[in-house]
N, C-alpha and C. Protein backbone atom coordinates (compact mmCIF):
# COMPACT_ATOMS: atom_id res chain seq x y z
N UNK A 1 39.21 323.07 -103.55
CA UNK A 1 39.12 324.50 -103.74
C UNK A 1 37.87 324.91 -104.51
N UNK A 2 37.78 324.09 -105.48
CA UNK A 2 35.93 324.38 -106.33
C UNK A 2 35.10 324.31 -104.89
N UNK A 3 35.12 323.76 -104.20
CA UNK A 3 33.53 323.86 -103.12
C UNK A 3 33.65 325.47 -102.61
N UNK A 4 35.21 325.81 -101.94
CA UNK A 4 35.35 327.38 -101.42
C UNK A 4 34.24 327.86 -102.56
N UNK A 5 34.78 328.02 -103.86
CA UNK A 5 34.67 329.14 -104.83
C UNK A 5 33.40 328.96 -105.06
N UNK A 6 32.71 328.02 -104.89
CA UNK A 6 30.89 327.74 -105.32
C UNK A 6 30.57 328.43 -103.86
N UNK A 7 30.86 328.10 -103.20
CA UNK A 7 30.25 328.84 -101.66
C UNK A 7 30.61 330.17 -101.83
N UNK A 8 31.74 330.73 -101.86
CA UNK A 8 31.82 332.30 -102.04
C UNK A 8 30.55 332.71 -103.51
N UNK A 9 30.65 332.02 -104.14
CA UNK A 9 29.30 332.65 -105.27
C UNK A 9 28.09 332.50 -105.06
N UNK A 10 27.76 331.52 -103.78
CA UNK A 10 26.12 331.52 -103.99
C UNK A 10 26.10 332.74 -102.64
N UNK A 11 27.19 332.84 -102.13
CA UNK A 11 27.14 334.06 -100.84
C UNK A 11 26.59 335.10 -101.42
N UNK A 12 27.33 335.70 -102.26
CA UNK A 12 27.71 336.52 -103.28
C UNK A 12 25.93 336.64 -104.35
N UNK A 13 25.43 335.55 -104.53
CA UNK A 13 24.40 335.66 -104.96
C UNK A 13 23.60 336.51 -103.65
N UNK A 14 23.15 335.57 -102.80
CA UNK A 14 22.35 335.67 -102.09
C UNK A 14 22.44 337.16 -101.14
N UNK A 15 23.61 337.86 -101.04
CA UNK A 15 23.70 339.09 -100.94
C UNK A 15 23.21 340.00 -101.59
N UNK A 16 23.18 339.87 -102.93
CA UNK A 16 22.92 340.81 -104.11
C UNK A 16 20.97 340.40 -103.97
N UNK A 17 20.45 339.35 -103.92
CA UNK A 17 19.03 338.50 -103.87
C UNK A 17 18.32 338.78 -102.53
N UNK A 18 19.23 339.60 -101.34
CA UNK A 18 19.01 339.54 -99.89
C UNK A 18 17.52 340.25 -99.77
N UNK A 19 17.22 341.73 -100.34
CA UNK A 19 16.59 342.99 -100.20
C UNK A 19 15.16 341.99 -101.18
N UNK A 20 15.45 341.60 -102.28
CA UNK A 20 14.32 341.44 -102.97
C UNK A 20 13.33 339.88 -102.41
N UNK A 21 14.27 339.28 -101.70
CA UNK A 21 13.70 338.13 -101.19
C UNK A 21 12.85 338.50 -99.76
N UNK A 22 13.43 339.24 -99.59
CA UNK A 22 13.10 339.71 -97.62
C UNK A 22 11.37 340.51 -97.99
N UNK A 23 11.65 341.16 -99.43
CA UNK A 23 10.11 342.02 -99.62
C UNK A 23 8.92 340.43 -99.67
N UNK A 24 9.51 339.30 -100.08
CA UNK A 24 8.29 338.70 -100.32
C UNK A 24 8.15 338.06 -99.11
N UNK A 25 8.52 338.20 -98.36
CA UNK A 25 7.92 337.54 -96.66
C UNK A 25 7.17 337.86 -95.92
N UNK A 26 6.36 337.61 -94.77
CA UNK A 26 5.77 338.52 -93.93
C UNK A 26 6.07 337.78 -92.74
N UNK A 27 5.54 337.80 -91.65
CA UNK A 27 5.69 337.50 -90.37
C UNK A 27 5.94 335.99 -90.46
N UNK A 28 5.14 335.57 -91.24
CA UNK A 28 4.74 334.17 -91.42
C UNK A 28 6.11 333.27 -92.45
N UNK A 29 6.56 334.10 -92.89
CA UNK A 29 7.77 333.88 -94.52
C UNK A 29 6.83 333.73 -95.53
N UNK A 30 7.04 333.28 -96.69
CA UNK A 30 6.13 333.41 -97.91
C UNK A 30 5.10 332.31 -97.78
N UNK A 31 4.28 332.27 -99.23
CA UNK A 31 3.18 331.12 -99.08
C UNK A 31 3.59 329.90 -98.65
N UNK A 32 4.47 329.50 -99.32
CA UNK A 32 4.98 328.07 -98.83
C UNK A 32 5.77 327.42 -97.79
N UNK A 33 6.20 328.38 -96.97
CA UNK A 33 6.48 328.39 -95.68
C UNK A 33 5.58 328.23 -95.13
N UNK A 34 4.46 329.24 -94.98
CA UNK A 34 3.30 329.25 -93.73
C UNK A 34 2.22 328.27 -93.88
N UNK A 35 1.94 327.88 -95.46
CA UNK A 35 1.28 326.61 -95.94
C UNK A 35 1.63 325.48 -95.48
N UNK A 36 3.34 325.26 -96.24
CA UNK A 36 3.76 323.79 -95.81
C UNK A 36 4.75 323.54 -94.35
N UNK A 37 5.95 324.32 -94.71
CA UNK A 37 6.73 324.11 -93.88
C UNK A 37 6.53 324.24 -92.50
N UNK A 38 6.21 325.79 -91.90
CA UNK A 38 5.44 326.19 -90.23
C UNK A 38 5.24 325.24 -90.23
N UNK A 39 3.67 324.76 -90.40
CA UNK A 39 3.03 323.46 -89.88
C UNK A 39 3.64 322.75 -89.31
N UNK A 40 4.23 321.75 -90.16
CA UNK A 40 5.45 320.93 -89.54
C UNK A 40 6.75 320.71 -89.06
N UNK A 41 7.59 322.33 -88.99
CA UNK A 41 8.18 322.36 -88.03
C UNK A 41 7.67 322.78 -86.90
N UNK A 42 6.35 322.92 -86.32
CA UNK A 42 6.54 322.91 -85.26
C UNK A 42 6.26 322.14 -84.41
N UNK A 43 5.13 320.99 -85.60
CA UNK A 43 4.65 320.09 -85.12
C UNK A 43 5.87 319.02 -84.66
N UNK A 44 6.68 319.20 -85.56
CA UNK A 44 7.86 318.49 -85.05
C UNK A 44 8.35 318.67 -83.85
N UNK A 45 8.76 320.24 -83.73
CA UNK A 45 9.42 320.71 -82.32
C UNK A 45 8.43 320.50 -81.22
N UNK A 46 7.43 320.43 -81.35
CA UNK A 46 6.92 320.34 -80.24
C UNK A 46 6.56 321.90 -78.97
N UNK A 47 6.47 321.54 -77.72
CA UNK A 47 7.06 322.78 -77.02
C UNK A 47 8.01 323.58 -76.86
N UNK A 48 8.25 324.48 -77.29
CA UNK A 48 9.42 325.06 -77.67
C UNK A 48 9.86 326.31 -76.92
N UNK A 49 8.98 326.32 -75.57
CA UNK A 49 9.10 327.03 -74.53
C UNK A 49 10.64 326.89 -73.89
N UNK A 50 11.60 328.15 -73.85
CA UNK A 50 12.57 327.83 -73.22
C UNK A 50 13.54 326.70 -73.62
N UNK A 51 13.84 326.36 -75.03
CA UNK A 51 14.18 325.34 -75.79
C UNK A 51 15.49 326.42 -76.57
N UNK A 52 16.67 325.82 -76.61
CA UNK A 52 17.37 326.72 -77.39
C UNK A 52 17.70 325.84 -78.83
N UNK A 53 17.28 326.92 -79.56
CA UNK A 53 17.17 326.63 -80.89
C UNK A 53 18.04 327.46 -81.86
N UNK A 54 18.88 326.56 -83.07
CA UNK A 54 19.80 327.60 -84.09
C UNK A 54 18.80 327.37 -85.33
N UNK A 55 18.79 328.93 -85.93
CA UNK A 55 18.02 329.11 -87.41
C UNK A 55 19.11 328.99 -87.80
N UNK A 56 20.03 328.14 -88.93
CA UNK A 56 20.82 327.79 -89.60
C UNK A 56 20.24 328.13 -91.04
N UNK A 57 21.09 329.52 -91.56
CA UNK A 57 20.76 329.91 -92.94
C UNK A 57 19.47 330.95 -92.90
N UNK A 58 19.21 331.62 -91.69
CA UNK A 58 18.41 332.03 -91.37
C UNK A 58 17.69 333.19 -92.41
N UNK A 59 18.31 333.18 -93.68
CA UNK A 59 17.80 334.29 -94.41
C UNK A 59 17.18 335.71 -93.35
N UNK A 60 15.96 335.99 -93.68
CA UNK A 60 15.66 336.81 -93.41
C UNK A 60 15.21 337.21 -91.80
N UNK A 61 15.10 336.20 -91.42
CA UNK A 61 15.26 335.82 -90.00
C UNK A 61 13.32 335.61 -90.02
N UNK A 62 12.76 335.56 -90.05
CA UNK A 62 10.99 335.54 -89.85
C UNK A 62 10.69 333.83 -89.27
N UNK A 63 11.80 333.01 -89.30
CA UNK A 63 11.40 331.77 -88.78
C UNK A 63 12.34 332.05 -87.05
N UNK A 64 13.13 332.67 -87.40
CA UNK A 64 13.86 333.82 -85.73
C UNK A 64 12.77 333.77 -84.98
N UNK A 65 12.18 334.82 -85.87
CA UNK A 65 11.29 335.60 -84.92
C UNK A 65 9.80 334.78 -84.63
N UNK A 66 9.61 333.96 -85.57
CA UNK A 66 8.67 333.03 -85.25
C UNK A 66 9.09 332.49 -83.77
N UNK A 67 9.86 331.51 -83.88
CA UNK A 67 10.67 330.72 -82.62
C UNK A 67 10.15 331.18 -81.34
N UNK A 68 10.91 332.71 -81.78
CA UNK A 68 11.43 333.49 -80.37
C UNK A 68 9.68 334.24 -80.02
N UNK A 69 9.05 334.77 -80.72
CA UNK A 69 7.66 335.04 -80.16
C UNK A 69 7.21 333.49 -79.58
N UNK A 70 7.46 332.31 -79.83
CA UNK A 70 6.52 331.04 -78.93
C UNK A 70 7.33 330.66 -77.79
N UNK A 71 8.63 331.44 -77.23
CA UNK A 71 9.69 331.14 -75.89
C UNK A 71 10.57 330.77 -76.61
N UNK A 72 11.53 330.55 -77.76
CA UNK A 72 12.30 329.82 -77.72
C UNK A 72 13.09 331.21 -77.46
N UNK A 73 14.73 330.10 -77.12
CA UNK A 73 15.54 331.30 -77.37
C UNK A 73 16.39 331.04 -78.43
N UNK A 74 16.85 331.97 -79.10
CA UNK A 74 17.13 331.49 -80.66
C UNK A 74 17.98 331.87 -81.22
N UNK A 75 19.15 331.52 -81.97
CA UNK A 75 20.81 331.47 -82.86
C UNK A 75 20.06 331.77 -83.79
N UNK A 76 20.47 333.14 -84.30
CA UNK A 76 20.03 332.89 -86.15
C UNK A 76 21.74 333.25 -86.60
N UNK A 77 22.27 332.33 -88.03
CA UNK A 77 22.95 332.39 -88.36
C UNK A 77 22.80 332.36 -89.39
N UNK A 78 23.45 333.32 -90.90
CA UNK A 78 23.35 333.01 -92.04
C UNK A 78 24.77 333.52 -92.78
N UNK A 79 25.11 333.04 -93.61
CA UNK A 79 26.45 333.57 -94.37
C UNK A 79 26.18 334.71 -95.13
N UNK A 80 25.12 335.36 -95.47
CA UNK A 80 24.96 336.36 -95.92
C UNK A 80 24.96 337.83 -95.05
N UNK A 81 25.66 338.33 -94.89
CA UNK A 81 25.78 339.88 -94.23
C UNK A 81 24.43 340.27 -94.56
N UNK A 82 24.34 340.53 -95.75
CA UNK A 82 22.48 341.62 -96.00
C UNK A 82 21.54 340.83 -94.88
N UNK A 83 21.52 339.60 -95.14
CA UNK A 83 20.50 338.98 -94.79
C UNK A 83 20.47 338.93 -93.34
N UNK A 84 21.60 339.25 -92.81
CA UNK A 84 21.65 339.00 -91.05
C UNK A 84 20.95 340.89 -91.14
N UNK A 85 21.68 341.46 -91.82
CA UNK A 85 21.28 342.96 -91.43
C UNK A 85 19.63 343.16 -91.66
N UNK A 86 19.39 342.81 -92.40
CA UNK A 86 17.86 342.32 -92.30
C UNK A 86 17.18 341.92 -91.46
N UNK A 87 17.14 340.39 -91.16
CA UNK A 87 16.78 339.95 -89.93
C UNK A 87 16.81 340.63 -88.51
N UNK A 88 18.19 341.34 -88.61
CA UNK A 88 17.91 342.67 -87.36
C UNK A 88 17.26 343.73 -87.26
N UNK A 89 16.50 344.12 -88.27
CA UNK A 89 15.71 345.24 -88.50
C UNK A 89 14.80 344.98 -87.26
């Protein structure tokens, strides 16, 4: 029952954290996304034309919409309500 109640609180965080995290992103997500991470997920993925892909935890969705601008077609899922309502903007 402690794992439920730690998961309902970091929800619960990250709802309340949704609006102020989403301002520091841009198309790209923040510095250290487009620095480190991009790079090598895509180098990983490879062609990703027509590839169905899940954003798992998708925060704000900007790695979504990354995906889906290079063909993929793309699941974004996150436990946070704000943050999906976001990502749909």
């Amino acid at each position: 029952m402690k794992l439920q109640a730690s998961t309902e609180e970091a929800i619960k965080r990250w709802e309340r954290f949704a609006e102020e995290y989403a301002e520091t992103h841009t198309e790209h997500g923040d510095t250290h996304k487009e620095v480190l991470l991009n790079p090598v997920l895509f180098k990983l993925l490879g062609d990703i034309k027509g590839k169905r892909i899940l954003d798992a935890g998708c925060g704000e969705g900007y790695l979504s919409r990354k995906l889906a601008k290079a063909g993929a077609e793309v699941t974004a899922v996150d436990y946070a309500k704000r943050m999906l309502e976001i990502a749909n903007r």
